[in-house]
C-alpha atoms as a PDB file:
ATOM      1  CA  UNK A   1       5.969 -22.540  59.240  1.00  0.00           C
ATOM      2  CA  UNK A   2       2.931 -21.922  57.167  1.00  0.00           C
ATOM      3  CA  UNK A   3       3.162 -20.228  53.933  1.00  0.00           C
ATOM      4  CA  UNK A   4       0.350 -18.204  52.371  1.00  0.00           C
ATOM      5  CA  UNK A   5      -0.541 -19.262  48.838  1.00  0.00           C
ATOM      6  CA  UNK A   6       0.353 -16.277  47.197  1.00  0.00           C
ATOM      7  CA  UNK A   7       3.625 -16.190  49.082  1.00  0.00           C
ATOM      8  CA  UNK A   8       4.386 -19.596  47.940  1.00  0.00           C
ATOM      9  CA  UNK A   9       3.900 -18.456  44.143  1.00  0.00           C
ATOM     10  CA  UNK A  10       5.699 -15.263  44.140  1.00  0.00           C
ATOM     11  CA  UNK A  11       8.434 -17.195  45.848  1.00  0.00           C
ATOM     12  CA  UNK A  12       8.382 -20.123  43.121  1.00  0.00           C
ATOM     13  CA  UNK A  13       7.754 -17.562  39.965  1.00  0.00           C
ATOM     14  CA  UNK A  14      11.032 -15.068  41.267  1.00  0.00           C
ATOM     15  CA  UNK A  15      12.865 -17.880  41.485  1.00  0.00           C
ATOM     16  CA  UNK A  16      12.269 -18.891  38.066  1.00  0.00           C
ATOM     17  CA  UNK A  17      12.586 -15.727  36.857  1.00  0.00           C
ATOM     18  CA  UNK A  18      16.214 -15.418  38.503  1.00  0.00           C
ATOM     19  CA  UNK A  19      16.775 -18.397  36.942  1.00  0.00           C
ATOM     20  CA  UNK A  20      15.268 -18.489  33.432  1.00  0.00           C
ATOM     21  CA  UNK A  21      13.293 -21.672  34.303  1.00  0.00           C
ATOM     22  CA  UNK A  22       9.739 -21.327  32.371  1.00  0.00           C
ATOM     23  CA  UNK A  23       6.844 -20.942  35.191  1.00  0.00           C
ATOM     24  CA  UNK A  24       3.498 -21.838  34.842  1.00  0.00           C
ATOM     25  CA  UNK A  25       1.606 -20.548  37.443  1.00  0.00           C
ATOM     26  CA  UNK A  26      -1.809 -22.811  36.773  1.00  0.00           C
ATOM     27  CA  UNK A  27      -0.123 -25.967  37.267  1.00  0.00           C
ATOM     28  CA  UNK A  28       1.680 -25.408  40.082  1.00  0.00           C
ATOM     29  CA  UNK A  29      -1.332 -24.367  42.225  1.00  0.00           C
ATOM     30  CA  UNK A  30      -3.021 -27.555  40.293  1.00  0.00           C
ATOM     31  CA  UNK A  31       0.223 -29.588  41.506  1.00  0.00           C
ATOM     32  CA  UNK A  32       0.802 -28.108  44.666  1.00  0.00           C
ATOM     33  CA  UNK A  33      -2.955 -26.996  46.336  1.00  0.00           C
ATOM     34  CA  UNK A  34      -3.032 -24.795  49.884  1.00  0.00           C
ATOM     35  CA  UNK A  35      -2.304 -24.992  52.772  1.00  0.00           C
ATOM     36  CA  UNK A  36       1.687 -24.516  52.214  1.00  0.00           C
ATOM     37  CA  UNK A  37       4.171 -25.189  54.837  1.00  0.00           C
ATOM     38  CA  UNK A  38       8.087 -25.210  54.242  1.00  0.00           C
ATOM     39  CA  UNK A  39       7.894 -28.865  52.922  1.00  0.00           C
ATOM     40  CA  UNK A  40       5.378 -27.872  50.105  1.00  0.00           C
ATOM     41  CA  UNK A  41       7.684 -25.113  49.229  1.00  0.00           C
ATOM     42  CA  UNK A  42      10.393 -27.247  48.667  1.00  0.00           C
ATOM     43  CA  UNK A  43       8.858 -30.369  47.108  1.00  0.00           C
ATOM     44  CA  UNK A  44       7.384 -27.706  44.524  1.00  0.00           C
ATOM     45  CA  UNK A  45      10.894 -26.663  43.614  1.00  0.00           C
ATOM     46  CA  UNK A  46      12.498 -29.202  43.554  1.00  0.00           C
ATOM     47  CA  UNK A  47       9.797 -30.280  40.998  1.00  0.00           C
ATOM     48  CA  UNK A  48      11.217 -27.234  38.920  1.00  0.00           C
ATOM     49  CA  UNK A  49      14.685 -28.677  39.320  1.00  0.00           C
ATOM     50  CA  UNK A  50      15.812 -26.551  41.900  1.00  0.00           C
ATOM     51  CA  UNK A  51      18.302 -28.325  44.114  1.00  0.00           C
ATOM     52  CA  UNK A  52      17.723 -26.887  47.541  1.00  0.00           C
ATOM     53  CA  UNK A  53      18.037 -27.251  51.544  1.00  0.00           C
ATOM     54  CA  UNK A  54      17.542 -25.121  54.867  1.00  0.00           C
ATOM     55  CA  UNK A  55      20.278 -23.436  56.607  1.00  0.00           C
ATOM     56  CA  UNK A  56      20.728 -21.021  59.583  1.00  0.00           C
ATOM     57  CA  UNK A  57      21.762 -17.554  57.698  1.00  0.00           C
ATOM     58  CA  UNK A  58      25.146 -16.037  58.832  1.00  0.00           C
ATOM     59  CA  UNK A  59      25.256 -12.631  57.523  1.00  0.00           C
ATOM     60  CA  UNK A  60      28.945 -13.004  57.303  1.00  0.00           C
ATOM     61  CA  UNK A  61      28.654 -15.209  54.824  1.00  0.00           C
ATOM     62  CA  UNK A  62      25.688 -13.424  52.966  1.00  0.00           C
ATOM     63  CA  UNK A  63      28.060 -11.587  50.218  1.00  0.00           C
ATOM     64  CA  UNK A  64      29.409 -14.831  49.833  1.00  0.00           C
ATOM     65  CA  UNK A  65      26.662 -16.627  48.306  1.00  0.00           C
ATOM     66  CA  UNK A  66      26.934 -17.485  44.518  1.00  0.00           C
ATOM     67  CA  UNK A  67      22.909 -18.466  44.256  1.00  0.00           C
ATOM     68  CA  UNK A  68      19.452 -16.889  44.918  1.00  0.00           C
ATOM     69  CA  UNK A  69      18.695 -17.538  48.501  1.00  0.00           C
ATOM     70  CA  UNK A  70      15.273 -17.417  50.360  1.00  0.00           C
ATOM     71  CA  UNK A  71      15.126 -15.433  53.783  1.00  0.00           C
ATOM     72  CA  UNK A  72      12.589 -16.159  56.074  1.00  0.00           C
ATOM     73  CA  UNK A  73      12.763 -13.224  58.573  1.00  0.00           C
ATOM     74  CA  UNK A  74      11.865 -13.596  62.235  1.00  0.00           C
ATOM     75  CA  UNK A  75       8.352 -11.533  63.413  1.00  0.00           C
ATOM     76  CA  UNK A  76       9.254  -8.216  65.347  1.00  0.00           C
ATOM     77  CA  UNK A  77       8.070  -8.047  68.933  1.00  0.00           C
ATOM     78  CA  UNK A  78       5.082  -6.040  67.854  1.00  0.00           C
ATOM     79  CA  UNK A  79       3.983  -8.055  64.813  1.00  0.00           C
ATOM     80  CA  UNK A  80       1.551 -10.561  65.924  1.00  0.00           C
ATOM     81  CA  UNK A  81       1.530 -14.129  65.988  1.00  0.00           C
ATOM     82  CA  UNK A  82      -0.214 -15.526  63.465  1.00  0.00           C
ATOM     83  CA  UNK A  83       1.491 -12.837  60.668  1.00  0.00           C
ATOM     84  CA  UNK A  84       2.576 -14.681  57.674  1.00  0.00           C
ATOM     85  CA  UNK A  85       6.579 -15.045  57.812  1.00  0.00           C
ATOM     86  CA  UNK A  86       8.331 -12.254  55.537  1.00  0.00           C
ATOM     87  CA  UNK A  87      10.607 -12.912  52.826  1.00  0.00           C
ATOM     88  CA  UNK A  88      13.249 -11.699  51.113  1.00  0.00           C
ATOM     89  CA  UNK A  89      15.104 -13.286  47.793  1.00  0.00           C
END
């Protein structure tokens, strides 16, 4: 899954911002350059010392969850292909 810069940065800077961690936008994109995939997304946070891993989401256990998750939403039928993955935190 490719992730669009901007994506990527709103992504790392809300979770920051949940999480009182300072962000500094300039060296991250100096740290991390395009193009982002999953990987980059997670090597960049954990480089904010966020520990964090990928998991199939069970919407039972959604109200369960003590921590800020990341939802990668699957396309609709009429959103094309190449759309860049929605999110939700």
């Amino acid at each position: 899954m490719e992730l669009g810069h901007e994506q990527m940065l709103w992504l790392l800077g809300s979770l920051c911002g949940l999480n009182r961690v300072p962000f500094d936008r300039r060296l991250v994109e100096q740290s991390f350059p395009p193009p982002h995939s999953e990987a980059t997304l997670f090597e960049a946070a954990r480089a904010l010392g966020f520990r964090l891993g990928a998991a199939k989401f069970d919407r039972q256990l959604a109200g369960k969850l003590s921590a800020a998750c990341i939802a990668f939403m699957k396309p609709s039928a009429s959103e094309p292909r190449q759309a860049a993955p929605r999110m939700a935190l």
